[in-house]
Protein backbone atom coordinates (compact mmCIF):
# COMPACT_ATOMS: atom_id res chain seq x y z
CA UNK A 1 51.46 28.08 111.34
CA UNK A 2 48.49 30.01 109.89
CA UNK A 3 49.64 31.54 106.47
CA UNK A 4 49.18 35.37 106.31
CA UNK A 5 46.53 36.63 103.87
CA UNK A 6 47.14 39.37 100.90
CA UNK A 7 44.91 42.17 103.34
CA UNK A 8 48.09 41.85 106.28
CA UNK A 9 51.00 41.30 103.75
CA UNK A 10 50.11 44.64 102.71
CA UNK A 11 49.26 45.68 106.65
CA UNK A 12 52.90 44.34 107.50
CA UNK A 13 54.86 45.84 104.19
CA UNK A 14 53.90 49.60 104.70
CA UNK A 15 54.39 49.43 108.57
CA UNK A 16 57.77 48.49 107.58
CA UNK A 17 57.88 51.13 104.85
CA UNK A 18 57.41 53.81 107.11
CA UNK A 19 59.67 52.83 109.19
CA UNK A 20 62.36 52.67 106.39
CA UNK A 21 61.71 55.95 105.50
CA UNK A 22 61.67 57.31 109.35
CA UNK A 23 65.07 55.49 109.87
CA UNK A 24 66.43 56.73 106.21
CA UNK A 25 65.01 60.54 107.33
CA UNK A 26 67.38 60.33 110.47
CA UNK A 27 70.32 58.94 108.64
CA UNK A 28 70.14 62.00 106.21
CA UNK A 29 69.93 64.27 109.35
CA UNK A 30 72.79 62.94 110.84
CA UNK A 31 74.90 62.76 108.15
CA UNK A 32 74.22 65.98 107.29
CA UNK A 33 75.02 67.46 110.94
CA UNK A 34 78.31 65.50 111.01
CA UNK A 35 79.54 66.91 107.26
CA UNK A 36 78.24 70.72 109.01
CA UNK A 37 80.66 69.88 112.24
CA UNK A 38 83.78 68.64 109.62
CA UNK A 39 82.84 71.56 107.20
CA UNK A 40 83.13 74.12 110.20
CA UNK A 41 86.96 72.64 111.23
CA UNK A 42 88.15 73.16 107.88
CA UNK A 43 87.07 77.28 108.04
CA UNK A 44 88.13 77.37 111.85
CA UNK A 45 91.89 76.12 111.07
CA UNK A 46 92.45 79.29 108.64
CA UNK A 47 91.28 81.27 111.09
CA UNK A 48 93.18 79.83 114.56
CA UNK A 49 96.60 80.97 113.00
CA UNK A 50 95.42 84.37 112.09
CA UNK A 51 96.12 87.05 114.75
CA UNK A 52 93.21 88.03 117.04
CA UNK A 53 91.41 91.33 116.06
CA UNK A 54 92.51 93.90 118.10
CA UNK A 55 96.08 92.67 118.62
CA UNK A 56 99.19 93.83 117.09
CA UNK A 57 101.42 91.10 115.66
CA UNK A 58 105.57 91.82 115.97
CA UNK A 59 107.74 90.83 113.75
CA UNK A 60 111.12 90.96 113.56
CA UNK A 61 113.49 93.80 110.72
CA UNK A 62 114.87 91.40 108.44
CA UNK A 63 116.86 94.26 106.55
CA UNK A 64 119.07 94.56 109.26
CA UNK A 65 120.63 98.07 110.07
């Protein structure tokens, strides 16, 4: 086995840097997509138990006549 000179060390190291930093790059996108999706589920549950606009909500005397 033929020992690797200094010139394709250096060849071989930023290859792999840039592919660190593509893989890292993704990683932040998806992480960041998946907090968006969990962020939007805690503002939609408010909102699913609030009444529609445009409908009228009835609720019951609780004076009593």
């Amino acid at each position: 086995m033929a020992a690797l000179n200094n010139e394709e060390v250096l060849e071989n190291l930023q290859k792999q840097l840039v592919t660190n930093e593509e893989t890292r790059l993704k990683l932040i996108g998806a992480i960041d997509v998946l907090q968006q999706i969990e962020e939007s589920k805690v503002e939609e549950e408010p909102a699913a138990s609030a009444p529609e606009p445009g409908t009228v909500e009835v609720v019951e005397n609780e004076g009593g006549e």
